[in-house]
PDB file of N, CA and C in Angstrom:
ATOM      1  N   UNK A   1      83.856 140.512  93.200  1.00  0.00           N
ATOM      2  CA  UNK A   1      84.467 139.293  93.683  1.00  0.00           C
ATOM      3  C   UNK A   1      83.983 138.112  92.853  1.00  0.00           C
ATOM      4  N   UNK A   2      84.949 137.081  92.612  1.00  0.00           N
ATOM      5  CA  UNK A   2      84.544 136.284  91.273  1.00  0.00           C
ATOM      6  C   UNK A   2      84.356 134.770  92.597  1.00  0.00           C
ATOM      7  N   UNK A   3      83.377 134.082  92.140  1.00  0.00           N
ATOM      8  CA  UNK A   3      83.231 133.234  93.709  1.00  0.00           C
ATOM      9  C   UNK A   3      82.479 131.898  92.302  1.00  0.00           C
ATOM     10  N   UNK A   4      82.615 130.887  93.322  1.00  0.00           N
ATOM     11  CA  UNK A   4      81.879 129.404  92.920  1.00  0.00           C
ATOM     12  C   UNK A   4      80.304 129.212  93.502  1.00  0.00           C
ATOM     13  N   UNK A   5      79.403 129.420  93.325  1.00  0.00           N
ATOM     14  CA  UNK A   5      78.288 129.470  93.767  1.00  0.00           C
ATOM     15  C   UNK A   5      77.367 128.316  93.757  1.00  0.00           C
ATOM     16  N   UNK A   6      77.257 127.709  94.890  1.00  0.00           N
ATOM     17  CA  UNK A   6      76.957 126.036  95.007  1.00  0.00           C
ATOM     18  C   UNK A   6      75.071 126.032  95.251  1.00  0.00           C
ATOM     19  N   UNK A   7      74.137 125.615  94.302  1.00  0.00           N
ATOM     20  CA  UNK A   7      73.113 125.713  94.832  1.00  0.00           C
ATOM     21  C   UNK A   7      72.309 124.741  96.412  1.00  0.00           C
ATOM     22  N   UNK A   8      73.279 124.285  96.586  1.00  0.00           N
ATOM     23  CA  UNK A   8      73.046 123.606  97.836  1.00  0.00           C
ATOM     24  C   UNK A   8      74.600 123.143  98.480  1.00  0.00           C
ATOM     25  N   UNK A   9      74.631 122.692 100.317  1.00  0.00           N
ATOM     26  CA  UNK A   9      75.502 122.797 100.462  1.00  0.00           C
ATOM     27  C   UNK A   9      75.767 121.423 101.004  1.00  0.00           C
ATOM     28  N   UNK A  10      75.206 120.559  99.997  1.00  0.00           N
ATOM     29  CA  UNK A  10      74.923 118.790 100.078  1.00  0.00           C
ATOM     30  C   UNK A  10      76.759 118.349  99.991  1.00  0.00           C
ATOM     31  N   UNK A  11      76.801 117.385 100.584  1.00  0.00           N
ATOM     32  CA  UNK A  11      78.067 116.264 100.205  1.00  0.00           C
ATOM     33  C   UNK A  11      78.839 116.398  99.369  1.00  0.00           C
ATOM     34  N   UNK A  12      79.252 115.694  98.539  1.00  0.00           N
ATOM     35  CA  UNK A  12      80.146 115.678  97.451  1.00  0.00           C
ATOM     36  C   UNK A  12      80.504 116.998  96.173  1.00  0.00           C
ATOM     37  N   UNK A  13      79.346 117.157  96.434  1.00  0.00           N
ATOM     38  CA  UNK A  13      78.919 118.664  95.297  1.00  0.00           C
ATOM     39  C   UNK A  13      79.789 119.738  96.116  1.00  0.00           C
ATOM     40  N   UNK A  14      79.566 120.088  97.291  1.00  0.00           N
ATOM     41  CA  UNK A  14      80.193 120.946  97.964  1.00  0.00           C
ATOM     42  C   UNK A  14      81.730 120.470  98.469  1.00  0.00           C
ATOM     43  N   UNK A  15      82.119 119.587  98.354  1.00  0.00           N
ATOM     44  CA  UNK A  15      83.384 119.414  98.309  1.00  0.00           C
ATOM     45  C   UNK A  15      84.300 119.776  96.854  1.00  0.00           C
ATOM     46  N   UNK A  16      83.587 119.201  95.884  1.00  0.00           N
ATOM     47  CA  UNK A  16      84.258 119.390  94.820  1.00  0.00           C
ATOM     48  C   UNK A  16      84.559 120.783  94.111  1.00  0.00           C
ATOM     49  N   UNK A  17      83.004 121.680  94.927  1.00  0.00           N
ATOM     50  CA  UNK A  17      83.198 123.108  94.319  1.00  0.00           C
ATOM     51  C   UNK A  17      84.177 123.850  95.421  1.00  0.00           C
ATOM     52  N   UNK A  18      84.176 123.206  96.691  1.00  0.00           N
ATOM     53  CA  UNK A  18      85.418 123.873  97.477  1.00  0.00           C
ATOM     54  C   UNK A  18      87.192 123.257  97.106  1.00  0.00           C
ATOM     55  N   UNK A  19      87.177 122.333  96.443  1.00  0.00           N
ATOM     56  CA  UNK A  19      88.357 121.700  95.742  1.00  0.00           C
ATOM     57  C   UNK A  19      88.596 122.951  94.793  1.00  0.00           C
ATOM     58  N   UNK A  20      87.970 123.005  93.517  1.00  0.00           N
ATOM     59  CA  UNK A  20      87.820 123.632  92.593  1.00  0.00           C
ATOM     60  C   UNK A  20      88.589 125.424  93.375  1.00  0.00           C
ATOM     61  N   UNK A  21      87.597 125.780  94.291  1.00  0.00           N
ATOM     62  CA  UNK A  21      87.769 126.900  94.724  1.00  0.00           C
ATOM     63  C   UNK A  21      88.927 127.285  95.253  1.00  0.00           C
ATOM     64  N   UNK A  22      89.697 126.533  95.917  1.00  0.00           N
ATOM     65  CA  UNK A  22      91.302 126.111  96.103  1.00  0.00           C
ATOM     66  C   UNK A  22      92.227 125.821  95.234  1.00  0.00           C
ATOM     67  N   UNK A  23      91.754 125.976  94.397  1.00  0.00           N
ATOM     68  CA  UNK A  23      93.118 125.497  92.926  1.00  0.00           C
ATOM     69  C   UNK A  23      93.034 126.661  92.331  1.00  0.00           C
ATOM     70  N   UNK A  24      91.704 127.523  92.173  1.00  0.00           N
ATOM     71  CA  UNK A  24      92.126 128.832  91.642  1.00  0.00           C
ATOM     72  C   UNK A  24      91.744 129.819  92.115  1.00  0.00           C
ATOM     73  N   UNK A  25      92.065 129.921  93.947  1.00  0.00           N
ATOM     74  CA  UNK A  25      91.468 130.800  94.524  1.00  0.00           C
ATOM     75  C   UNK A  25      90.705 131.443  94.318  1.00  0.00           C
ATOM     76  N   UNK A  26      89.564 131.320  94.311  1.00  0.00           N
ATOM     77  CA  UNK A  26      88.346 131.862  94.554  1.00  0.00           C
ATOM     78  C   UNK A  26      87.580 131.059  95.690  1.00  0.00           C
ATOM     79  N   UNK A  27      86.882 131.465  96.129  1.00  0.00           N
ATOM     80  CA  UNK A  27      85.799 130.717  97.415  1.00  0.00           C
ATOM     81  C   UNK A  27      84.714 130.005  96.986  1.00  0.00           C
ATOM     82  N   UNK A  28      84.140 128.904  97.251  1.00  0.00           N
ATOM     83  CA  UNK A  28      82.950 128.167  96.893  1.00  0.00           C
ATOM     84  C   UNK A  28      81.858 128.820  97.909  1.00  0.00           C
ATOM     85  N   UNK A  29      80.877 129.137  97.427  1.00  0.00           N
ATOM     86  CA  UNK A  29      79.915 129.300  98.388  1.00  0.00           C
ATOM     87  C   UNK A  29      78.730 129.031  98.198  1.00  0.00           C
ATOM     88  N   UNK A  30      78.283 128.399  99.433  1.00  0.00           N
ATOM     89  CA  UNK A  30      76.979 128.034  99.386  1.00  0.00           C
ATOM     90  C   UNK A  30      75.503 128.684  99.650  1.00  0.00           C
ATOM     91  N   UNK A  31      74.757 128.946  98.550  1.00  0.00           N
ATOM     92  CA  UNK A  31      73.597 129.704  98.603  1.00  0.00           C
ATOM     93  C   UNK A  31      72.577 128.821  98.980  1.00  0.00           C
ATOM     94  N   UNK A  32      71.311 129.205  99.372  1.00  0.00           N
ATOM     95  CA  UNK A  32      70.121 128.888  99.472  1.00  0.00           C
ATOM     96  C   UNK A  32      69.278 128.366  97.884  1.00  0.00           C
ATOM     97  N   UNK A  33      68.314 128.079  97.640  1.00  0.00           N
ATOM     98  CA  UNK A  33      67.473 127.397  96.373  1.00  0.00           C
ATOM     99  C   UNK A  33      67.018 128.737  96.431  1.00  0.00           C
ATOM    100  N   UNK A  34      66.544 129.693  97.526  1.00  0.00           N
ATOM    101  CA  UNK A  34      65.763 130.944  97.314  1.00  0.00           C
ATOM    102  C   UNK A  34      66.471 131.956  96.209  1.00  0.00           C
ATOM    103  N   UNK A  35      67.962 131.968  97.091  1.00  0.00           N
ATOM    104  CA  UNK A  35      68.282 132.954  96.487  1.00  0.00           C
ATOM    105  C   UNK A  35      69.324 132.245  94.731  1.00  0.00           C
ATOM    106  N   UNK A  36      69.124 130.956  94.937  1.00  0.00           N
ATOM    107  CA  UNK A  36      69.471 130.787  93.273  1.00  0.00           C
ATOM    108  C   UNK A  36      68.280 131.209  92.335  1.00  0.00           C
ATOM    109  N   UNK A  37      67.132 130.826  92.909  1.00  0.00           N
ATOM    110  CA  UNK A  37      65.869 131.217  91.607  1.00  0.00           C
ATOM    111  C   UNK A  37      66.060 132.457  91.862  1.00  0.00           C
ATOM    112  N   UNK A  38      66.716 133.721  92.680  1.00  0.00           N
ATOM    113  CA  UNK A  38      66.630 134.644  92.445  1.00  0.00           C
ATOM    114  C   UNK A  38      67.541 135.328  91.269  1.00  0.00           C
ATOM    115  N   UNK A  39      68.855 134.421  91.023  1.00  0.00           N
ATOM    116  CA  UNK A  39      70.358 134.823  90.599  1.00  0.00           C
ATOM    117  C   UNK A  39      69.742 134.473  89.584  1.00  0.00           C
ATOM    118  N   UNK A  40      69.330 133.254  89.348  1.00  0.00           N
ATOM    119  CA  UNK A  40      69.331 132.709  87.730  1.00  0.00           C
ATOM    120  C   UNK A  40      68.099 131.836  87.271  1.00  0.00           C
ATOM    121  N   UNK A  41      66.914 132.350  88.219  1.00  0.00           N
ATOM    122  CA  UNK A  41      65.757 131.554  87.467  1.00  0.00           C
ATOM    123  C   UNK A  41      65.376 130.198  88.110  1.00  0.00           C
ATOM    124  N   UNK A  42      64.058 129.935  88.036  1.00  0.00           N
ATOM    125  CA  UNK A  42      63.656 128.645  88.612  1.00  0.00           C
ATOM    126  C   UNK A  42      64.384 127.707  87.801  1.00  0.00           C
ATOM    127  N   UNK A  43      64.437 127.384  86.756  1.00  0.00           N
ATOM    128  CA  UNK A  43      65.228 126.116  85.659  1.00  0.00           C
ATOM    129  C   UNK A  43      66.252 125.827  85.942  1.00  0.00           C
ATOM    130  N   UNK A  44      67.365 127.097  86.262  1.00  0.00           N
ATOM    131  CA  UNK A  44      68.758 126.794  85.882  1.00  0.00           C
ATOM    132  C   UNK A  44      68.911 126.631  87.647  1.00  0.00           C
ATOM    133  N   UNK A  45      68.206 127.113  88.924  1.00  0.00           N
ATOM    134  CA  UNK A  45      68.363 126.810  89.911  1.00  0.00           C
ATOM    135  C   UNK A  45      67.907 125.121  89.724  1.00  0.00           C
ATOM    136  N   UNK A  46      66.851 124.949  89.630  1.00  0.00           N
ATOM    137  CA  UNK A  46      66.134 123.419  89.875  1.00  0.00           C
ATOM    138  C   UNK A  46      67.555 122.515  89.053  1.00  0.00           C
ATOM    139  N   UNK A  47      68.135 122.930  88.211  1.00  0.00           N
ATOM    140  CA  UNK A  47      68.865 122.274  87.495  1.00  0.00           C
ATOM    141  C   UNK A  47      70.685 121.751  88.812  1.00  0.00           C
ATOM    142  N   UNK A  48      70.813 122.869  88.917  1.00  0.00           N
ATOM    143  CA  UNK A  48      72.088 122.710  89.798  1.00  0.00           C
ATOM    144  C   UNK A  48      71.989 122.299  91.251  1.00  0.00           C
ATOM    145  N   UNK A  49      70.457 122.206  91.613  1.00  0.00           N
ATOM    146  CA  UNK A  49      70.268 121.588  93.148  1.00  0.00           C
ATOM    147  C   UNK A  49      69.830 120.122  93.058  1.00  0.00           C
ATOM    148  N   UNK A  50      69.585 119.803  91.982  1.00  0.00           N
ATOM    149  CA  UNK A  50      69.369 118.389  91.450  1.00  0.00           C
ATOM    150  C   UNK A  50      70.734 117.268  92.612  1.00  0.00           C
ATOM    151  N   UNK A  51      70.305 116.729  93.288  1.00  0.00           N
ATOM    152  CA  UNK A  51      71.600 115.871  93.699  1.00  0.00           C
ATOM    153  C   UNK A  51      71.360 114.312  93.215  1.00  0.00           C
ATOM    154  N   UNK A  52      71.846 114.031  92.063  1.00  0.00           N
ATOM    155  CA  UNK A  52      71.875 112.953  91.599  1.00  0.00           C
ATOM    156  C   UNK A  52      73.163 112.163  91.960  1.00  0.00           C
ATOM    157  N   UNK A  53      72.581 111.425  92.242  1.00  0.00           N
ATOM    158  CA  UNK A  53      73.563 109.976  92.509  1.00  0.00           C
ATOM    159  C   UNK A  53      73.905 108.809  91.307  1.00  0.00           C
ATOM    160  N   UNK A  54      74.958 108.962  91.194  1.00  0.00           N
ATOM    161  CA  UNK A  54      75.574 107.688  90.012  1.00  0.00           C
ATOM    162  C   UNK A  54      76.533 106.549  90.614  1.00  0.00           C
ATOM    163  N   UNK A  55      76.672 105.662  89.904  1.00  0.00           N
ATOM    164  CA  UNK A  55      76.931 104.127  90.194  1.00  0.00           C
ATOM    165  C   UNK A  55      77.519 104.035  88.914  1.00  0.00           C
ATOM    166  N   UNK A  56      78.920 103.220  89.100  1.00  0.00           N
ATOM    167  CA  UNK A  56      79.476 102.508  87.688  1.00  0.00           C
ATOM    168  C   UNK A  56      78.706 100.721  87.161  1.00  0.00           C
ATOM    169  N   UNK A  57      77.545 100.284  88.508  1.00  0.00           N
ATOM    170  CA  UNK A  57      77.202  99.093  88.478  1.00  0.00           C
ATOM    171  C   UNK A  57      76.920  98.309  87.148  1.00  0.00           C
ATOM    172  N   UNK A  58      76.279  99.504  86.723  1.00  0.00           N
ATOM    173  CA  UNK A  58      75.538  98.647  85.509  1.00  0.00           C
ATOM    174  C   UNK A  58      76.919  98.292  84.496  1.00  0.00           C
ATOM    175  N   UNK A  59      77.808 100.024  84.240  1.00  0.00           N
ATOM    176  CA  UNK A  59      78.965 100.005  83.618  1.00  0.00           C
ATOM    177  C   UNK A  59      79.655  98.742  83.526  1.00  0.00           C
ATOM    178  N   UNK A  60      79.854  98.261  84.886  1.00  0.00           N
ATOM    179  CA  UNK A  60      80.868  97.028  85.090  1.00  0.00           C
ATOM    180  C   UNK A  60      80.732  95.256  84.833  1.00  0.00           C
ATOM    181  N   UNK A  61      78.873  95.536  85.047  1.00  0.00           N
ATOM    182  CA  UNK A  61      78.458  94.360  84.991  1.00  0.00           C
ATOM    183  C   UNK A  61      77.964  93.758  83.649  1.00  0.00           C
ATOM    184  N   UNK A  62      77.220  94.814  83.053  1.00  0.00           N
ATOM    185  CA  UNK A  62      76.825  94.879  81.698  1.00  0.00           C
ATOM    186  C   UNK A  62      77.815  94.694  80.122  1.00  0.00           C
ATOM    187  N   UNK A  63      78.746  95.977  80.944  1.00  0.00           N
ATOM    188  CA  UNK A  63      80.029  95.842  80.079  1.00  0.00           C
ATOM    189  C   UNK A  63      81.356  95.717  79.654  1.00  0.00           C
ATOM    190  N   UNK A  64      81.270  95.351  80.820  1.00  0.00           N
ATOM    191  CA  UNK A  64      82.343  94.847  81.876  1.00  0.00           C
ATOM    192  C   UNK A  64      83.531  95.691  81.549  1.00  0.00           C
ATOM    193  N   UNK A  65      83.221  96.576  82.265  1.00  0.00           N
ATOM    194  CA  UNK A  65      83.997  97.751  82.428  1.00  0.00           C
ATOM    195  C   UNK A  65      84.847  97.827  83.227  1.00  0.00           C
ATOM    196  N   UNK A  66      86.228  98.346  83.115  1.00  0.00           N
ATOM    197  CA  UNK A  66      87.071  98.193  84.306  1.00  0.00           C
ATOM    198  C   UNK A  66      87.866  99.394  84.210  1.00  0.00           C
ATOM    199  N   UNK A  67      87.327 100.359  85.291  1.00  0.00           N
ATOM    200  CA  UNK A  67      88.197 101.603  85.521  1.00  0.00           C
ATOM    201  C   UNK A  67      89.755 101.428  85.476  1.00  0.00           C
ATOM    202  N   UNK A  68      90.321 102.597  85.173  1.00  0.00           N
ATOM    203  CA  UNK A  68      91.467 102.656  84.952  1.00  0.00           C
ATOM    204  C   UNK A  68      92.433 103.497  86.046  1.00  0.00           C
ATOM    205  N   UNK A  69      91.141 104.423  86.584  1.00  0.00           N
ATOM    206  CA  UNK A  69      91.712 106.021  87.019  1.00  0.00           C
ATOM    207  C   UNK A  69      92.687 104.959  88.712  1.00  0.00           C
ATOM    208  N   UNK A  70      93.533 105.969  88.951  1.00  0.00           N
ATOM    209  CA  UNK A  70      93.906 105.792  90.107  1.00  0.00           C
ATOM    210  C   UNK A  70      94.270 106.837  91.479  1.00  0.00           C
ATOM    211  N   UNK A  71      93.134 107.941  91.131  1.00  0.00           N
ATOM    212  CA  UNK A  71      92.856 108.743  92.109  1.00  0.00           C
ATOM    213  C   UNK A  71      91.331 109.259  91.985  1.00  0.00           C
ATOM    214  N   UNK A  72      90.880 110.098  93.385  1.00  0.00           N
ATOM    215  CA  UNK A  72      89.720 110.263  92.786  1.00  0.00           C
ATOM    216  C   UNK A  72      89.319 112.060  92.680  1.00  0.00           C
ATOM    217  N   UNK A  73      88.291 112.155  91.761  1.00  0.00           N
ATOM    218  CA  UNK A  73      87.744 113.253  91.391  1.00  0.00           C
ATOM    219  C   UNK A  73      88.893 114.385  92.010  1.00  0.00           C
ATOM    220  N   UNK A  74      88.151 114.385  93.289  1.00  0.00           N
ATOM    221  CA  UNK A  74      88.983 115.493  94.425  1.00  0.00           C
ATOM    222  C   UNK A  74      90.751 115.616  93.683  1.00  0.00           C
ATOM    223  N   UNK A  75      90.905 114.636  94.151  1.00  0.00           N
ATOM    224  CA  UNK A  75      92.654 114.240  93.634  1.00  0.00           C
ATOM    225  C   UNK A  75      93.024 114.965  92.237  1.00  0.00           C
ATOM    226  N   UNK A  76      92.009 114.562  90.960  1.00  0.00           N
ATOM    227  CA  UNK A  76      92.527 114.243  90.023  1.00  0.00           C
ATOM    228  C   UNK A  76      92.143 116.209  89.844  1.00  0.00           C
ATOM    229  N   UNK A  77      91.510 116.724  91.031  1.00  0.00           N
ATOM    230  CA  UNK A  77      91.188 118.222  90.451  1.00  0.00           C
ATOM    231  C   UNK A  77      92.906 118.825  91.070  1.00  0.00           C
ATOM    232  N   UNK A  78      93.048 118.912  91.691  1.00  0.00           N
ATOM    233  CA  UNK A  78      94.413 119.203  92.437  1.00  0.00           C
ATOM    234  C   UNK A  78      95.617 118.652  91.307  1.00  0.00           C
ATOM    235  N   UNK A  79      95.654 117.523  90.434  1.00  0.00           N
ATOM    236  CA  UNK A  79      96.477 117.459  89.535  1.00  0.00           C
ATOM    237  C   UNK A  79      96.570 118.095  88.503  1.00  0.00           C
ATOM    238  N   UNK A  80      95.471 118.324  88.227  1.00  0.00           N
ATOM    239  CA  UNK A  80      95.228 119.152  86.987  1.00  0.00           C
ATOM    240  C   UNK A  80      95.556 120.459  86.862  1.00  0.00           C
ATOM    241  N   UNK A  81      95.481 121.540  87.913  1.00  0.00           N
ATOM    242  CA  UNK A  81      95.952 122.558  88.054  1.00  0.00           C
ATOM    243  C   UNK A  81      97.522 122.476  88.338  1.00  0.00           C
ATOM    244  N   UNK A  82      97.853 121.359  88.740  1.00  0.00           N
ATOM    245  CA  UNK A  82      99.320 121.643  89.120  1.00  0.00           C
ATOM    246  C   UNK A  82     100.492 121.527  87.573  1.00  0.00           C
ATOM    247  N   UNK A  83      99.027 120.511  86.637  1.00  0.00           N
ATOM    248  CA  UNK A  83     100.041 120.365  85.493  1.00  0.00           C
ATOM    249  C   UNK A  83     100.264 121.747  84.518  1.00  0.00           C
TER     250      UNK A  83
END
C-alpha cells in the first residue's frame, strides 16, 4: 500500500498531507516520532517533525512585497491536479 506518512499529526502539515492524499488517492497517515526514527532514522525523523512556522512579515515590510496568489496552498493543491 503506497500511503503519505506524516511525522506528526500537528495543524497545517496534516492538512496539507491529507489534501495531497485526496488528489492522488492514497491516504495520509499519521505516525508517531517513535515509529518515524524507526522507518527512517533519528535525522530524517527530527527533520519532518520540525513544525516551523513562517510569516511573509519581514517579506512585505522590508521588501515590500506584495503577493500575487489568489488561493491558498490547500486550494492551489486541488488545482494542480485538476490541470
Amino acid at each position: 500500500m503506497l500511503a503519505i506518512f506524516v511525522a506528526c499529526n500537528c495543524g497545517q502539515r496534516s492538512l496539507i498531507a491529507q489534501a495531497i492524499g485526496r488528489e492522488i488517492n492514497t491516504p495520509a497517515v499519521g505516525i508517531s516520532f517513535e515509529t518515524a526514527v524507526a522507518k527512517w532514522g533519528r535525522g530524517i525523523a527530527t527533520f519532518f517533525s520540525i513544525n516551523n512556522q513562517v510569516s511573509a512579515t519581514k517579506a512585505l515590510k522590508q521588501l515590500g512585497w506584495q503577493p500575487q496568489a489568489t488561493m491558498s496552498l490547500l486550494e492551489d493543491i486541488v488545482q494542480i491536479n485538476k490541470a
